[in-house]
Protein backbone atom coordinates (compact mmCIF):
# COMPACT_ATOMS: atom_id res chain seq x y z
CA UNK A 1 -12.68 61.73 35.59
CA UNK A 2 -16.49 61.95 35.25
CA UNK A 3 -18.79 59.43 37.35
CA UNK A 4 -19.88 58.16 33.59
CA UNK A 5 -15.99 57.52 32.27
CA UNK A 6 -15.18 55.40 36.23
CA UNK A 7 -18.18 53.21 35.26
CA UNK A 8 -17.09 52.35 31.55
CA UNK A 9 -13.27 51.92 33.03
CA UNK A 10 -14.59 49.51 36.12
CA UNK A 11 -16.81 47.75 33.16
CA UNK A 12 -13.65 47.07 31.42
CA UNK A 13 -11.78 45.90 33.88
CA UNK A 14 -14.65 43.36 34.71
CA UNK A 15 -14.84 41.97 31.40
CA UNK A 16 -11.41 41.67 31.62
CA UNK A 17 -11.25 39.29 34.60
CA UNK A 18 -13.71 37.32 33.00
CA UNK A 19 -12.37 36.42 30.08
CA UNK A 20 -9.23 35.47 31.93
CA UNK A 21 -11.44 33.14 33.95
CA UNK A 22 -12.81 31.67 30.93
CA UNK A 23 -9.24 31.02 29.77
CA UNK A 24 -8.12 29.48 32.39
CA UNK A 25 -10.92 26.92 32.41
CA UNK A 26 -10.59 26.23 29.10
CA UNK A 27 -7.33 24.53 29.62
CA UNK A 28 -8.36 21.77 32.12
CA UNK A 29 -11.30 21.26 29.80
CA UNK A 30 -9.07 20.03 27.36
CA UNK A 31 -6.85 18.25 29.35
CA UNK A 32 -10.11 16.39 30.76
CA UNK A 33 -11.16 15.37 27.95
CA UNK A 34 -7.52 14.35 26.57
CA UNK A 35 -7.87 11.92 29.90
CA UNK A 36 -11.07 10.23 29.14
CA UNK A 37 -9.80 9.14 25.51
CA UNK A 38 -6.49 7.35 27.44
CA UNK A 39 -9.31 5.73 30.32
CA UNK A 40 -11.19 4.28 27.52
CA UNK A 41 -8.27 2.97 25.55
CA UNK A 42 -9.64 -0.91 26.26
CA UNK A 43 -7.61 -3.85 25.87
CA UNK A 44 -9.64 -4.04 21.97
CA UNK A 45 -8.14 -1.00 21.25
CA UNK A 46 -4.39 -1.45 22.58
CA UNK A 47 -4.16 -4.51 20.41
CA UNK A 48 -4.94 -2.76 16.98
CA UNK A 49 -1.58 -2.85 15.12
CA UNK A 50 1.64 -5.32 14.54
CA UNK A 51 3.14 -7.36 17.37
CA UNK A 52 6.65 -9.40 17.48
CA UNK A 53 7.83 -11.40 19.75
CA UNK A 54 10.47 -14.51 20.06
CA UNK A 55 9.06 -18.20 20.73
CA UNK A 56 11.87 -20.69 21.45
CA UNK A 57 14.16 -19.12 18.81
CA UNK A 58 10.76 -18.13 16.31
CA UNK A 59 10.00 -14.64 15.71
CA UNK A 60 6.18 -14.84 15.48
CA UNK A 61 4.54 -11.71 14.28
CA UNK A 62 0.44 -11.07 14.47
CA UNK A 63 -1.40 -8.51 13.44
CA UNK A 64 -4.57 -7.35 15.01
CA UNK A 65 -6.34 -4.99 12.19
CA UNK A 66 -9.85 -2.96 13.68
CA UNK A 67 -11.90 -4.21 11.33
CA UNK A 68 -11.89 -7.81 12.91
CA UNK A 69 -8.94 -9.06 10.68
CA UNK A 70 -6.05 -11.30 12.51
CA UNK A 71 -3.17 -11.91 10.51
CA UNK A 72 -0.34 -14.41 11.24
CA UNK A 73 2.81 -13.95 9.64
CA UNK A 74 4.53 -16.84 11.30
CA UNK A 75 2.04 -19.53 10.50
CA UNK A 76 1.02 -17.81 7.17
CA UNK A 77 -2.90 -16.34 6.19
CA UNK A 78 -5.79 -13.97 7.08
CA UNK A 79 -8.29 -14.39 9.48
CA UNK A 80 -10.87 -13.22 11.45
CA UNK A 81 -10.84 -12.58 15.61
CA UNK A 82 -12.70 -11.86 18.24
CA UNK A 83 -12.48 -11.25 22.16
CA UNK A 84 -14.73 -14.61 23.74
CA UNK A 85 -14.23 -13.09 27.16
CA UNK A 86 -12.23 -10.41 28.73
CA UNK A 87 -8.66 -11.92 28.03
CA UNK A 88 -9.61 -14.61 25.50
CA UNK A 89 -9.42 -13.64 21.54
CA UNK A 90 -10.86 -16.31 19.89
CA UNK A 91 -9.26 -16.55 16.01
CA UNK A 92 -11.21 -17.70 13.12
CA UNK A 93 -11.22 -18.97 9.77
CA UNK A 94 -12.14 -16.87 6.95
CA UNK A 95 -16.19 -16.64 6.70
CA UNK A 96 -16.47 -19.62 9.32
CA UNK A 97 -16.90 -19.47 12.89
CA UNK A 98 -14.08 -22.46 13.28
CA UNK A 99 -11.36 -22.00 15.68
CA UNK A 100 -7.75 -21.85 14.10
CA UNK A 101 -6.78 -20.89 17.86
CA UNK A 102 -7.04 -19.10 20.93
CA UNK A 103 -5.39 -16.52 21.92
CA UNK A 104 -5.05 -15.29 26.31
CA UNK A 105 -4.27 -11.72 26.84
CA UNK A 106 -2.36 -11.93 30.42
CA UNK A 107 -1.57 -8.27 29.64
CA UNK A 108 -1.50 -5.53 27.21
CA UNK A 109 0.36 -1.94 27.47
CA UNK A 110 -0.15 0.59 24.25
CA UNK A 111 3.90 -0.87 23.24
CA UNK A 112 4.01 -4.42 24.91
CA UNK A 113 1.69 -7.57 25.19
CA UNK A 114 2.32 -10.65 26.69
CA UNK A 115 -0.07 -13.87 24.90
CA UNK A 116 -0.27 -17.25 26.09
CA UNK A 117 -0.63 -19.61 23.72
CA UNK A 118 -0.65 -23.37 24.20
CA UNK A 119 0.22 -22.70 27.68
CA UNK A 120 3.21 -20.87 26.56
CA UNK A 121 3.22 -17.03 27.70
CA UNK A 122 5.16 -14.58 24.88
CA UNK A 123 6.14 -11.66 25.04
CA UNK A 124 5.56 -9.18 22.15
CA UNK A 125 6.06 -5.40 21.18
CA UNK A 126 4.45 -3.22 18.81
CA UNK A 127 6.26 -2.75 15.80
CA UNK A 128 6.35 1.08 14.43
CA UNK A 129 4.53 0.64 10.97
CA UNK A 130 6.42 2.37 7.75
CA UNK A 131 5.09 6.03 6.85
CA UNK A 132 2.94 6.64 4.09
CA UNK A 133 2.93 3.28 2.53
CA UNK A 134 -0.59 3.99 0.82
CA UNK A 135 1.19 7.02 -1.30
CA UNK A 136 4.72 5.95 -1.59
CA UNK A 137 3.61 2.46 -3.36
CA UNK A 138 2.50 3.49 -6.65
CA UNK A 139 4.91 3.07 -9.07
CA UNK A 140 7.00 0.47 -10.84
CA UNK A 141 9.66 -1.09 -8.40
CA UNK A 142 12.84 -3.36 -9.19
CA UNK A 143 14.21 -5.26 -6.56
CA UNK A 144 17.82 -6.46 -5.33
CA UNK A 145 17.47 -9.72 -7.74
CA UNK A 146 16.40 -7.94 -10.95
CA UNK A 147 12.77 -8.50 -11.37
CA UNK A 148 10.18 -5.41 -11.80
CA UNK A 149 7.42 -5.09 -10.94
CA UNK A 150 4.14 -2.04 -10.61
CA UNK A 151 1.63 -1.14 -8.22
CA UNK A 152 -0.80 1.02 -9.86
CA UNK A 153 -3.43 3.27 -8.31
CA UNK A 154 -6.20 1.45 -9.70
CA UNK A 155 -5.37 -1.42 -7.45
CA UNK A 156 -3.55 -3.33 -10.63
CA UNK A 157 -0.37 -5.23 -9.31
CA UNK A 158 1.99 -6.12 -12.37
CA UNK A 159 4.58 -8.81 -12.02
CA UNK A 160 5.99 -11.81 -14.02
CA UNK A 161 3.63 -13.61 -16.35
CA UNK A 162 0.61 -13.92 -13.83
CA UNK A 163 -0.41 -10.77 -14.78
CA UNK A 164 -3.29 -8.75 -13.85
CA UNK A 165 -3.17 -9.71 -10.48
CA UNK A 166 -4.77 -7.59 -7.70
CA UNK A 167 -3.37 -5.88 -4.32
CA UNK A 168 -5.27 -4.16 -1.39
CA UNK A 169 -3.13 -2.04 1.30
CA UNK A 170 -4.84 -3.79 4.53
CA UNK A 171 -3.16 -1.43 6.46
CA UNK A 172 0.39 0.80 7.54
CA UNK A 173 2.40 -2.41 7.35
CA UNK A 174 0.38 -5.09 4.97
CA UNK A 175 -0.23 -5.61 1.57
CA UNK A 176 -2.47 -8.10 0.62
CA UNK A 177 -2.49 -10.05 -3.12
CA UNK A 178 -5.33 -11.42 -5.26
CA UNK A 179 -6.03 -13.38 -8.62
CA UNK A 180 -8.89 -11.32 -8.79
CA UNK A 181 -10.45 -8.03 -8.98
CA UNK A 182 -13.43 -8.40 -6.07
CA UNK A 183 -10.83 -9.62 -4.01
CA UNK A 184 -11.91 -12.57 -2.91
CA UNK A 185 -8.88 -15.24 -3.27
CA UNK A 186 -5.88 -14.52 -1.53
CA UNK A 187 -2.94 -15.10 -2.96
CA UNK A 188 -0.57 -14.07 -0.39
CA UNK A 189 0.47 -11.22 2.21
CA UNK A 190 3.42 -8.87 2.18
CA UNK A 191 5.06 -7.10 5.14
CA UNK A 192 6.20 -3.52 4.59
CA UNK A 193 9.31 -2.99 6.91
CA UNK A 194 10.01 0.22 5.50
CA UNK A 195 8.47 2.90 2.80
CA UNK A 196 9.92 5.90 1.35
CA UNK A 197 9.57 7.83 -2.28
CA UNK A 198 12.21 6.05 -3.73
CA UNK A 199 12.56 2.68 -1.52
CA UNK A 200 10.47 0.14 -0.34
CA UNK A 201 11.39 -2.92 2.13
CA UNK A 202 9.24 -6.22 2.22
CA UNK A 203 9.86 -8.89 5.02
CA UNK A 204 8.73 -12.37 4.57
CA UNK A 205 6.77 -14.11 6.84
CA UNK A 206 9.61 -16.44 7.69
CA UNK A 207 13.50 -15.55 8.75
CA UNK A 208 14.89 -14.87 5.45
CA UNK A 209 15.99 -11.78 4.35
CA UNK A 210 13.82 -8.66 3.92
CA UNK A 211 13.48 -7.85 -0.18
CA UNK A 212 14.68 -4.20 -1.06
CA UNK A 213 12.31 -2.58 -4.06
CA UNK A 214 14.24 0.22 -5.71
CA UNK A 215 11.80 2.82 -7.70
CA UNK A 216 11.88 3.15 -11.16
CA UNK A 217 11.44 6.49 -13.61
CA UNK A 218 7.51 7.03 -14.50
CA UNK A 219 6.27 8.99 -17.31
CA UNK A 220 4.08 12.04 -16.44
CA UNK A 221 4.14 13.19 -20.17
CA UNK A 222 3.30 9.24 -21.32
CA UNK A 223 -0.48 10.74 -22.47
CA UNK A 224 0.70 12.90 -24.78
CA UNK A 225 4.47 12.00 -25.89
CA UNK A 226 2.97 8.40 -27.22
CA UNK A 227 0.57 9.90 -29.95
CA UNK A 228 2.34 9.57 -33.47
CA UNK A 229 3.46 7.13 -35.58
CA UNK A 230 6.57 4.81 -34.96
CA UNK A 231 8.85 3.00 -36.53
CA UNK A 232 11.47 0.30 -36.03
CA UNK A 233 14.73 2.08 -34.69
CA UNK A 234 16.40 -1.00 -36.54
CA UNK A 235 15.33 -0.64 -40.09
CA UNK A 236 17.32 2.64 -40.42
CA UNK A 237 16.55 4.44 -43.31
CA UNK A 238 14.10 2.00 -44.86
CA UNK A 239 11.75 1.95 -41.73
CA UNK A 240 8.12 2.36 -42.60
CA UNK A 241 5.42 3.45 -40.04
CA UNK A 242 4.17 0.34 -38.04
CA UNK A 243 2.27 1.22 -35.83
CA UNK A 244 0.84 4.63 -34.94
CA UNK A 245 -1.23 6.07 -31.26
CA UNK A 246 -4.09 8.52 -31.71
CA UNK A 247 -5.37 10.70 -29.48
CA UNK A 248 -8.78 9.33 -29.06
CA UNK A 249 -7.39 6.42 -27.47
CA UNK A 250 -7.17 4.04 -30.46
CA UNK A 251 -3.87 3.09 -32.36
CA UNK A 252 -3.26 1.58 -35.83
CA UNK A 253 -1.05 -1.56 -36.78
CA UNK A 254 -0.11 -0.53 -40.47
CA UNK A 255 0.96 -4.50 -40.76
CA UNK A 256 -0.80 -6.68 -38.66
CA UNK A 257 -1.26 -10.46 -38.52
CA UNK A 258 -4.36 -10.47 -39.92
CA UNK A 259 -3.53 -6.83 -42.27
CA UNK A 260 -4.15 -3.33 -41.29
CA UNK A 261 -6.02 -3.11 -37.92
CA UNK A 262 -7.35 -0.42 -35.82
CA UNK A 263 -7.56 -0.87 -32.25
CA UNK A 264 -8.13 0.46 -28.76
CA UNK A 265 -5.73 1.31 -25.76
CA UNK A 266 -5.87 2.65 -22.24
CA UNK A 267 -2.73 4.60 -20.45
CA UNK A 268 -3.18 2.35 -16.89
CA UNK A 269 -0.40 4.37 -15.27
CA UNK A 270 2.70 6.54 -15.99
CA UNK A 271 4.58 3.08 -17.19
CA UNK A 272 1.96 0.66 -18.38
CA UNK A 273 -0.88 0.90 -21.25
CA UNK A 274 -3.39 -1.89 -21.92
CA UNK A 275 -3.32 -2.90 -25.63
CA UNK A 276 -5.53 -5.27 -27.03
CA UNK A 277 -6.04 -7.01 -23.59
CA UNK A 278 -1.96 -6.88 -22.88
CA UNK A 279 -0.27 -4.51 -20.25
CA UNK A 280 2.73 -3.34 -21.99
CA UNK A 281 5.45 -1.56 -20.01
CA UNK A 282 6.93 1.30 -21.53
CA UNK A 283 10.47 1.15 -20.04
CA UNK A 284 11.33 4.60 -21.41
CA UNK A 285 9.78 7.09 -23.51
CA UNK A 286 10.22 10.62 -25.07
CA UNK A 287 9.14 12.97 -28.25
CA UNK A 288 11.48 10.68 -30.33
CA UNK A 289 12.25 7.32 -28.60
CA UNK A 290 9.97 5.08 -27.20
CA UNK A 291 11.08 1.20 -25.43
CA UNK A 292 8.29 -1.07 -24.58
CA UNK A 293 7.90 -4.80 -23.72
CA UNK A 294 5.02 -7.00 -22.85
CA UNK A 295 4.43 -7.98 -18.59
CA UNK A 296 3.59 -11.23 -19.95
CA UNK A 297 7.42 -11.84 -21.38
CA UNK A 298 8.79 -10.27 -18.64
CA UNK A 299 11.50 -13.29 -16.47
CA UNK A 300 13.34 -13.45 -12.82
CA UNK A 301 16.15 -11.21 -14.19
CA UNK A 302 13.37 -8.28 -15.47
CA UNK A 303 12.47 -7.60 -19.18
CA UNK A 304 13.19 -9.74 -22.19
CA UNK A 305 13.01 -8.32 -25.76
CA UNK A 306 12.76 -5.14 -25.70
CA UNK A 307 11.14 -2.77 -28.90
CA UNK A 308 12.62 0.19 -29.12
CA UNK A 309 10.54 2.50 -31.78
CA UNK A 310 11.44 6.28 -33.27
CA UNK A 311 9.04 8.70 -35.09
């Protein structure tokens, strides 16, 4: 072996060794730095999430969200919170700095806190939160006792006659409801136990029993299998055109009220369109057939009188 070949070969070899070094350090590196994110887990972080614990035969359940929001599902309502000292979290009215009470951290683990409260110490643990409850939501929903209901993805919550109300997905576990569309009156909070494509569970803030949501079909083709002209499936062979859906999002009423009108609509989601400032629900739709009802005349038991159309 030449004298030039040996030094290209030892050369090798030393580059070698070093990037074995440089391997090797790498990993502790990582594992340092995996160490300083649990040292700085503080006592405001550990708390971020949904607590339960028992309270002479009460299950209380608080929520600690990071953006400063408390909520209470025993005593009902959002708030705000923050930590006076160390191992006191003061909690606050909405937009006030008034006391609704104090909380005293004796001691927090990432999966169990103990509060005392009113010089009574409780025990809590962190409740898993449901997976994807952002995603799986959307949809119309019909629940153990009949009544049906839709979260869109425009933030639109359908249900019953006080329709449009508004809902906000606070976060894994809570969905909060409003009369209006800024979101600034609360209506009321829901607790998602569980959340899955075709199932969601709600718990109420009290001990009765959780509410089971079953989903219903949507309508990917709605866009385009509504534009036509209909008729009333019951006139048979004598049906005339009633009403008819264009595709520049305006439909005609051949025998309104007030005569022949033209109007506008808007498809809100694969179940609803907005007509004439009325969500309608279209409970089933195809080339042919198409069953639709107001939210408005929706009852308890789900959906009263029910036009069914044909082209």
């Amino acid at each position: 072996m030449s004298r030039k070949m040996i030094v290209v070969f030892f050369f090798l070899i030393i580059i070698s060794l070093i990037s074995s070094c440089s391997k090797k350090e790498e990993s502790p590196s990582a594992n340092n730095n995996q160490a300083i994110v649990t040292v700085n887990n503080t006592p405001q972080d550990k708390i971020i999430g949904l607590w339960e614990g028992v309270e002479n035969g009460q299950t209380k359940r608080y929520e600690f969200l990071m953006q400063g929001v408390f909520i209470d599902y025993y005593g009902g309502g959002l708030y705000n919170y923050k930590f006076a000292s160390d191992k006191t979290i003061a909690i606050m009215y909405e937009k006030t700095e008034q006391i609704y009470k104090l909380l005293r951290l004796v001691n927090v683990s990432n999966n169990a806190m103990v509060f005392e409260e009113d010089g009574i110490e409780t025990k809590y643990k962190r409740v898993t939160p449901p997976k994807n409850l952002r995603e799986n939501i959307i949809g119309v929903w019909e629940s153990d006792n009949g009544s049906i209901s839709e979260y869109t993805s425009s933030g639109i919550y359908l249900y019953l006659p006080d329709n449009p109300s508004y809902y906000q997905i606070l976060s894994d576990y809570t969905i909060a409801y409003y009369e209006d569309s800024q979101k600034q009156d609360l209506m009321g909070l829901d607790r998602c136990v569980e959340a899955t494509d075709n199932l969601i569970t709600l718990g109420f803030h009290g001990e009765g029993p959780d509410l089971k949501l079953k989903k219903l079909p949507g309508y990917k083709n709605l866009v385009t299998d509504i534009i036509g002209a209909w008729k009333f499936a019951d006139d048979g062979e004598n049906a005339k055109t009633v009403i008819e859906f264009a595709d520049n999002a305006s439909y005609i009423l051949y025998d309104g009220p007030d005569g022949p009108e033209i109007k506008t609509y808007k498809i809100i989601s694969n179940n609803t369109i907005l007509m004439d400032g009325e969500y309608v629900y279209i409970q089933k739709i195809s080339k042919k057939e198409l069953q639709m009802s107001l939210w408005s005349q929706m009852g308890e038991e789900g959906l009263n009188e029910i036009v069914t159309l044909i082209k």
